[in-house]
Protein backbone atom coordinates (compact mmCIF):
# COMPACT_ATOMS: atom_id res chain seq x y z
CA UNK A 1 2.02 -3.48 23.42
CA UNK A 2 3.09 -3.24 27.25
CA UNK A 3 0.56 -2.94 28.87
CA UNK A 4 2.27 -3.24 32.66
CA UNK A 5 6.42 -4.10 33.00
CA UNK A 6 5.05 -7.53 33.17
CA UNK A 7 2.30 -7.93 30.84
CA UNK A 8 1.94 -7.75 27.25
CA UNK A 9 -0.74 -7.75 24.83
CA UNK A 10 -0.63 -9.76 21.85
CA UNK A 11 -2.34 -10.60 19.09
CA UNK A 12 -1.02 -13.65 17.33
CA UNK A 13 -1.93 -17.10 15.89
CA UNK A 14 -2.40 -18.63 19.24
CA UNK A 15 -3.06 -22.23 17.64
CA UNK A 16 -6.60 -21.94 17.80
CA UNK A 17 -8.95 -21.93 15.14
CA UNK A 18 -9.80 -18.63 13.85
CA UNK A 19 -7.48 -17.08 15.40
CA UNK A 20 -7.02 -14.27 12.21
CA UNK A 21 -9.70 -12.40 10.43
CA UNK A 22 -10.59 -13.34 6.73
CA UNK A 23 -8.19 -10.23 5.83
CA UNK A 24 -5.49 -12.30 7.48
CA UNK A 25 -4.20 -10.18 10.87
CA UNK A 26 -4.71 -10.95 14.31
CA UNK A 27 -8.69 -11.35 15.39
CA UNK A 28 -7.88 -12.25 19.26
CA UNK A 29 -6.03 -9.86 21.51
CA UNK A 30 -4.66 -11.59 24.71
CA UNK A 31 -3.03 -10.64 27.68
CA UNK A 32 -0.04 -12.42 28.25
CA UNK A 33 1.74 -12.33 31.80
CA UNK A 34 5.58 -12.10 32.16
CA UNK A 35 7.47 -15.75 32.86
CA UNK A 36 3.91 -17.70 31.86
CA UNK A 37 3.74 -19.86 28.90
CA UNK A 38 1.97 -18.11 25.84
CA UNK A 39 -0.88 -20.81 26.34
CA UNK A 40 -1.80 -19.37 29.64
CA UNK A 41 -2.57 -15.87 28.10
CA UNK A 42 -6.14 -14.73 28.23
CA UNK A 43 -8.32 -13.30 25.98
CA UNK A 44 -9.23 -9.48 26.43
CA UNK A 45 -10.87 -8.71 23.33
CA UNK A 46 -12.33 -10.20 20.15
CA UNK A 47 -13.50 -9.02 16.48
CA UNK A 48 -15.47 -10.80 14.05
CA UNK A 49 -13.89 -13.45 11.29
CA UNK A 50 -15.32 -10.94 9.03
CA UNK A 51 -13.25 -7.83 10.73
CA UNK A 52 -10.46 -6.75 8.62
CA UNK A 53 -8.76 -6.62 11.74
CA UNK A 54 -8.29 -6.31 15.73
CA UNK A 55 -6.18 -4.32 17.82
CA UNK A 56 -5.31 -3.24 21.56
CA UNK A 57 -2.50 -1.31 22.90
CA UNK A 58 -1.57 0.42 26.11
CA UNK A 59 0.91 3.49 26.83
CA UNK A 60 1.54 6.24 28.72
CA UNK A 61 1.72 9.72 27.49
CA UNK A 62 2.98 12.78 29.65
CA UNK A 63 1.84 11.46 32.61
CA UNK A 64 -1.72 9.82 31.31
CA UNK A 65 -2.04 6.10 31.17
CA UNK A 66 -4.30 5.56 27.60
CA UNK A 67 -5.80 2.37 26.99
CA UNK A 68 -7.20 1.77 23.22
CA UNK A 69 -9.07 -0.98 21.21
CA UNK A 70 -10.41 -0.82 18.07
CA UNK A 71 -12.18 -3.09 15.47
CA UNK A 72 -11.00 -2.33 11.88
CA UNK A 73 -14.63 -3.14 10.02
CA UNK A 74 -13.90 -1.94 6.67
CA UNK A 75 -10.79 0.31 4.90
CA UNK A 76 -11.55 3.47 6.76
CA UNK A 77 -14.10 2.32 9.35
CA UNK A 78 -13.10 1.70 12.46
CA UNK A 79 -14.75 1.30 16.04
CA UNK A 80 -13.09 3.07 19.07
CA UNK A 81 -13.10 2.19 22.80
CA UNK A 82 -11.22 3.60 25.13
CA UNK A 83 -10.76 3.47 29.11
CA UNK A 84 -8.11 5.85 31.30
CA UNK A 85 -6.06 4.01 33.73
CA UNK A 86 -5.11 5.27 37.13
CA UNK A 87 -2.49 4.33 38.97
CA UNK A 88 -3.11 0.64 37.24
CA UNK A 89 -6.23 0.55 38.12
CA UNK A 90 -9.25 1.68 35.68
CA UNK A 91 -10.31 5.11 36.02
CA UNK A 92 -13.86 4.11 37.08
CA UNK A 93 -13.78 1.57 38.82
CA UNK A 94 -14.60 -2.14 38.12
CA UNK A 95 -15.94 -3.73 35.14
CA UNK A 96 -14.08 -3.49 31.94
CA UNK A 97 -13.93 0.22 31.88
CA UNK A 98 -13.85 0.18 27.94
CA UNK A 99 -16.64 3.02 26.43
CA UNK A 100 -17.20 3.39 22.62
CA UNK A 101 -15.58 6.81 21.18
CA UNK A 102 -18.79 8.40 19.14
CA UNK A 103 -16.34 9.70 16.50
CA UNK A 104 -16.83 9.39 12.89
CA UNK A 105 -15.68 5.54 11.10
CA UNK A 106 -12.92 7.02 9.58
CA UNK A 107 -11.10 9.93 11.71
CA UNK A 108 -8.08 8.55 13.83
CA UNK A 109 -7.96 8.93 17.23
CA UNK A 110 -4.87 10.21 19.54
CA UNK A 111 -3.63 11.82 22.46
CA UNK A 112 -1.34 14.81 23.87
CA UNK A 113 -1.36 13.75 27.75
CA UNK A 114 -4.76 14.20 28.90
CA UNK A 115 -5.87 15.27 25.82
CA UNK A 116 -7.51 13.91 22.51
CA UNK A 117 -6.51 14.24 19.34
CA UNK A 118 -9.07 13.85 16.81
CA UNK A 119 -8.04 13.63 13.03
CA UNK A 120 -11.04 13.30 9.67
């Protein structure tokens, strides 16, 4: 996911060990900087080995810069974080911005500009 026109996050097999979950997908996310060599991408996020899998992505709906991660624990139970972005910077301030979403394991989380969407 594009995260900025010149940086990317990735989750891949990055040549380290345990770089994938048991399950087999991506257990590191990085963020990987435009014209850099993958090696010099840093790590922004990390599950467990016993995660089914990882994930971060970026994007910009109607106007409102979403930023998502989630751990994928089990089929159908997932852990949310989420942080705004304004104007790339976070929306409050410093630190990592990220908050947990206190939704239920297994509803699916999206958004219409400023707006959640919440599906169970």
């Amino acid at each position: 996911s594009y995260r900025s026109p010149d940086e990317l996050l990735i989750g891949t097999d990055f040549g380290e060990e345990e770089s994938w979950t048991e399950s087999g997908h991506s257990r590191v996310m990085k963020s990987w900087k435009r014209g850099t060599p993958l090696s010099d991408a840093t790590m922004v996020y990390e599950g467990l080995v016993s995660d089914v899998a990882v994930s971060q992505w970026s994007y910009t709906d109607r106007g409102y810069h979403h930023e998502f991660r989630t751990r994928t624990i089990a089929l159908y139970n997932v852990y949310w974080e989420y942080r705004a972005v304004v104007d790339g910077e976070e929306e409050d301030g410093g630190g990592c911005g990220f908050r947990h979403v206190p939704i239920p394991p297994d509803a699916n989380l999206r958004t219409f500009g400023g707006d959640a969407i919440l599906t169970l």
